[in-house]
N, C-alpha and C. Protein backbone atom coordinates (compact mmCIF):
# COMPACT_ATOMS: atom_id res chain seq x y z
N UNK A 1 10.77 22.07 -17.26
CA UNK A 1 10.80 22.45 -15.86
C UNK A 1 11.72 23.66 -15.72
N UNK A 2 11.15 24.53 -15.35
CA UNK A 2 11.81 26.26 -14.90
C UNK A 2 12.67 25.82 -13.07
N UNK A 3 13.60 26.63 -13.22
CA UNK A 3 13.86 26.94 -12.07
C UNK A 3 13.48 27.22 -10.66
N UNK A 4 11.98 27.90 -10.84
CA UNK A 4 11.25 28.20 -9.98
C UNK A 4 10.47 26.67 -9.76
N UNK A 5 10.16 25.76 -10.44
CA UNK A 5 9.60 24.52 -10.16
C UNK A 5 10.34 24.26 -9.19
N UNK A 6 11.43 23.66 -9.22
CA UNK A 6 12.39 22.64 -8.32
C UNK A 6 11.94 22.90 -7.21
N UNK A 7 11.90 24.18 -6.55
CA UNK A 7 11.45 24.46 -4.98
C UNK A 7 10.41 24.16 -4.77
N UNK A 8 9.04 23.81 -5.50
CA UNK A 8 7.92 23.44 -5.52
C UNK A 8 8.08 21.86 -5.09
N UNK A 9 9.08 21.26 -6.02
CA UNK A 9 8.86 19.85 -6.28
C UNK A 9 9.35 19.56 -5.20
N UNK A 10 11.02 20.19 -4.91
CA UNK A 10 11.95 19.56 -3.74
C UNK A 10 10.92 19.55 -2.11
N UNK A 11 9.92 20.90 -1.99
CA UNK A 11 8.93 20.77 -0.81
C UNK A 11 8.04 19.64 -0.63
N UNK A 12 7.50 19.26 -2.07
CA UNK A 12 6.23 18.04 -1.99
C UNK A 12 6.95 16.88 -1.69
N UNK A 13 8.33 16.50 -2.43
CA UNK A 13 9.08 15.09 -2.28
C UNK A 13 9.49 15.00 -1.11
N UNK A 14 9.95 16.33 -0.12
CA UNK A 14 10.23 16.44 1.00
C UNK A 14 8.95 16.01 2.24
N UNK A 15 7.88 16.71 2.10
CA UNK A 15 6.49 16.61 2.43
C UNK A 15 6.17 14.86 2.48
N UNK A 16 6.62 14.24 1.22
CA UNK A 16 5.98 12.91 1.05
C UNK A 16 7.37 11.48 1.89
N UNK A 17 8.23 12.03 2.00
CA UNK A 17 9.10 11.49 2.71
C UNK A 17 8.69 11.47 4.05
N UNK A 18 8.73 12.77 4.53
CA UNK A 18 8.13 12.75 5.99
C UNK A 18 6.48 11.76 6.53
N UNK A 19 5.91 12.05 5.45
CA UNK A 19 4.63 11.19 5.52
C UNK A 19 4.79 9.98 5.43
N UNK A 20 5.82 9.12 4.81
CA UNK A 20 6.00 7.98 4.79
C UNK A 20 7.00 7.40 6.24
N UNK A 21 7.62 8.10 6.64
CA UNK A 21 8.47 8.02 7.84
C UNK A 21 7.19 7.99 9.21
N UNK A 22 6.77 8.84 9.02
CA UNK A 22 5.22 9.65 10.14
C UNK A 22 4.66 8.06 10.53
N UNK A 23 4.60 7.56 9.16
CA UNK A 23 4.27 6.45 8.77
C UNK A 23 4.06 5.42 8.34
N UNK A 24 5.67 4.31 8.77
CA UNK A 24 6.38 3.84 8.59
C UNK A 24 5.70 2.11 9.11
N UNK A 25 5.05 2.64 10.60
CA UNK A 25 4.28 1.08 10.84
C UNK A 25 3.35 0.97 10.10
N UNK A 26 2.38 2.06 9.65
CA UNK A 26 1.05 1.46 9.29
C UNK A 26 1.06 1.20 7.51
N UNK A 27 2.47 1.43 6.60
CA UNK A 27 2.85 0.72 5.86
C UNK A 27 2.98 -0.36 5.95
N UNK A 28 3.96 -0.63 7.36
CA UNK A 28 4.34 -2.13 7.38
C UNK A 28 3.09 -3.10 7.50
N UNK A 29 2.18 -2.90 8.12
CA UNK A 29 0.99 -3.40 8.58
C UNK A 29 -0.08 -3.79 7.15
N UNK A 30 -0.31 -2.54 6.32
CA UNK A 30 -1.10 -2.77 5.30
C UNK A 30 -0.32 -3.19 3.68
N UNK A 31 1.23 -2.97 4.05
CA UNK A 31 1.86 -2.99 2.83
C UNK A 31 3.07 -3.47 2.72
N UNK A 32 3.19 -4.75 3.27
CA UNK A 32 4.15 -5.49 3.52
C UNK A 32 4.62 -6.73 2.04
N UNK A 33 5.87 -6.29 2.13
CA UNK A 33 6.27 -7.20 0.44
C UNK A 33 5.65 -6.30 -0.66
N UNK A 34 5.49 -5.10 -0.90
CA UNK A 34 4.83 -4.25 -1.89
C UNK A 34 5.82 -2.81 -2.12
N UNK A 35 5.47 -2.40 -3.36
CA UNK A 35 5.97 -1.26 -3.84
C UNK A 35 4.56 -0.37 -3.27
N UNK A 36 5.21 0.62 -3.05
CA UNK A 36 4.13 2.29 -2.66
C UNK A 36 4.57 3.68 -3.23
N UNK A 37 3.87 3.66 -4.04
CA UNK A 37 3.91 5.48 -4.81
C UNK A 37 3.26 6.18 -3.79
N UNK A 38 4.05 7.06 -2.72
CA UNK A 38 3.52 8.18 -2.42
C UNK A 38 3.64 9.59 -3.01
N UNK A 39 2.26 10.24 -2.88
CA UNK A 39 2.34 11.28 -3.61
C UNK A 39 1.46 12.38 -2.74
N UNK A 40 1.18 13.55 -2.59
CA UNK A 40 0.74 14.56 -1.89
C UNK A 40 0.23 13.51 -0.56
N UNK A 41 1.14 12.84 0.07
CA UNK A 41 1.44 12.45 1.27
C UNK A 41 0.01 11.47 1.60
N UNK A 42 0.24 10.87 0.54
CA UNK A 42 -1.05 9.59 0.89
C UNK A 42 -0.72 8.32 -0.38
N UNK A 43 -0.73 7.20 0.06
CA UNK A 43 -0.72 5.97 -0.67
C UNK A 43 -1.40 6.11 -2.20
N UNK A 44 -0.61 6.23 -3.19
CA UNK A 44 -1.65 6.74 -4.53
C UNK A 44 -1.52 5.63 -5.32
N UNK A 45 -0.58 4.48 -5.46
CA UNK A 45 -0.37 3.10 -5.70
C UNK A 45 0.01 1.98 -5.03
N UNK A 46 -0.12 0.87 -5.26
CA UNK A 46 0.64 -0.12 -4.44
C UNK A 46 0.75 -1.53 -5.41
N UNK A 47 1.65 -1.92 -5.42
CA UNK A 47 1.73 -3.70 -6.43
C UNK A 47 3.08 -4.09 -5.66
N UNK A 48 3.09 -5.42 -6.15
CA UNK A 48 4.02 -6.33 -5.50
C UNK A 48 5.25 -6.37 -6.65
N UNK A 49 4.88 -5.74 -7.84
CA UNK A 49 6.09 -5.70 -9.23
C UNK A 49 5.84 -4.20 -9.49
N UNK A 50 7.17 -4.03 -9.40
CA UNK A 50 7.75 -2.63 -9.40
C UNK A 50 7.30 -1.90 -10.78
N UNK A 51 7.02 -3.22 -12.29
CA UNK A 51 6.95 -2.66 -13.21
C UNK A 51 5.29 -2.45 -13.48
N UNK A 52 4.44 -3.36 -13.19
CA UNK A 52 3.27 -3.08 -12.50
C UNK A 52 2.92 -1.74 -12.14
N UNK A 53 3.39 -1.46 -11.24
CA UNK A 53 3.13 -0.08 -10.13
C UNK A 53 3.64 1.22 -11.29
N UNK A 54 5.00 1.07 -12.09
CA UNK A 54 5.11 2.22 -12.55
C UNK A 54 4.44 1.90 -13.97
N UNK A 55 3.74 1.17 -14.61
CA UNK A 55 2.58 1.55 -15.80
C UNK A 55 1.74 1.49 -15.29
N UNK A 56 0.76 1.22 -13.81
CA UNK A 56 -0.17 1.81 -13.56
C UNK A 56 -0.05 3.21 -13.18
N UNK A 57 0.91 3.97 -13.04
CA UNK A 57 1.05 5.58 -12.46
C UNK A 57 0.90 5.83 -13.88
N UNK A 58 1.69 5.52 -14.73
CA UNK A 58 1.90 6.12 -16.07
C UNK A 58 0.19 6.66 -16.77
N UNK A 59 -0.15 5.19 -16.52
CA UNK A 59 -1.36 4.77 -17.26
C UNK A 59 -2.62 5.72 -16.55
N UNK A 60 -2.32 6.00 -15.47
CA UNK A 60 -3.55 6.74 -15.05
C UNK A 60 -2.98 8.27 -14.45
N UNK A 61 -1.54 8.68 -14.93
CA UNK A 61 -1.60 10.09 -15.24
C UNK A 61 -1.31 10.52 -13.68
N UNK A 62 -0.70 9.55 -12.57
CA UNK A 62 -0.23 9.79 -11.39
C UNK A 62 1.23 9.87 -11.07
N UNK A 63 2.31 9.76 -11.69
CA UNK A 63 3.04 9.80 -12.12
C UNK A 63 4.35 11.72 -12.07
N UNK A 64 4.05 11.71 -10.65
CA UNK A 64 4.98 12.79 -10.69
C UNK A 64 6.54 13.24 -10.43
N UNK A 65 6.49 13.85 -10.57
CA UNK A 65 8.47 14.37 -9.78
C UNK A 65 8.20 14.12 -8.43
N UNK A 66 7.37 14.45 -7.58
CA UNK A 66 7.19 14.76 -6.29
C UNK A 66 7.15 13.56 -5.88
N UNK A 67 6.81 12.12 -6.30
CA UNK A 67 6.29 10.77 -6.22
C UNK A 67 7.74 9.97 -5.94
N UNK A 68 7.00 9.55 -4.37
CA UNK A 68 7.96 8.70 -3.71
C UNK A 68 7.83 7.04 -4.14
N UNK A 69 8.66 6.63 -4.57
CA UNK A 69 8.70 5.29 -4.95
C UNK A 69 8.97 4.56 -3.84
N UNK A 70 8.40 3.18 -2.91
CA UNK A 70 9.07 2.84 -2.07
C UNK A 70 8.57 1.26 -2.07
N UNK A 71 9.76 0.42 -1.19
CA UNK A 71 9.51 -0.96 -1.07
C UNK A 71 9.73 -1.42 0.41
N UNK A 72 8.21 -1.72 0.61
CA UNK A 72 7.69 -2.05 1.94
C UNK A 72 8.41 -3.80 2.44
N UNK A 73 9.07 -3.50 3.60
CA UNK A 73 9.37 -4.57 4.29
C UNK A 73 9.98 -4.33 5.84
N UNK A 74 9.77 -5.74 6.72
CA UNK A 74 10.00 -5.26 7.96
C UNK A 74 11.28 -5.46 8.03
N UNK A 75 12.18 -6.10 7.30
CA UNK A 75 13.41 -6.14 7.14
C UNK A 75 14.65 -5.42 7.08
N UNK A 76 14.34 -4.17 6.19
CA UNK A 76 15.05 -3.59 5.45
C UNK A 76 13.93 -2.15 5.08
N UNK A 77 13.69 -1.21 4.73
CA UNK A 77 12.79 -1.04 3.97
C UNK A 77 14.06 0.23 3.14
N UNK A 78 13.68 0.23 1.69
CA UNK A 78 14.93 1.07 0.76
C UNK A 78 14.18 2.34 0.28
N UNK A 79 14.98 3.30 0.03
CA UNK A 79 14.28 4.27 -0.70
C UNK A 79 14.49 3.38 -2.31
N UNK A 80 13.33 3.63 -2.78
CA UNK A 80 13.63 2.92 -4.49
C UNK A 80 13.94 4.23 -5.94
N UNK A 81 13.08 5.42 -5.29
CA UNK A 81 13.10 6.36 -6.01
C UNK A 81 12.92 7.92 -5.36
């Protein structure tokens, strides 16, 4: 990763934060008790085991810097990654 990446990456992770905030109920609604990989600002995984979710990204090559890791609950909800 070059220097000139980071500003690329820091915009998309930024981009995919806001999309998850934008849309924060209709997580809660479809993705409640679950891990969510967001990535170019749309749901690109979801499992209920965290280790699950990250060898399916691995495994199918979804798996980016830009990729928001998150754990859906009406409780609490955390950034995970």
């Amino acid at each position: 990763m070059t220097l000139i990446e980071i500003p690329d990456i820091l915009t998309k992770s930024n981009a995919n934060l806001k999309w998850f905030i934008d849309n924060h109920e209709m997580l809660l609604d479809k993705y409640q008790e679950k891990f969510v990989a967001i990535d170019e600002e749309q749901v690109i995984e979801s499992s209920s085991d965290i280790k699950e979710l990250m060898e399916n990204l691995k495994q199918n090559n979804r798996l980016s810097d830009s990729a928001l890791i998150q754990y859906i609950n009406n409780r609490n909800t955390k950034l995970t990654i």
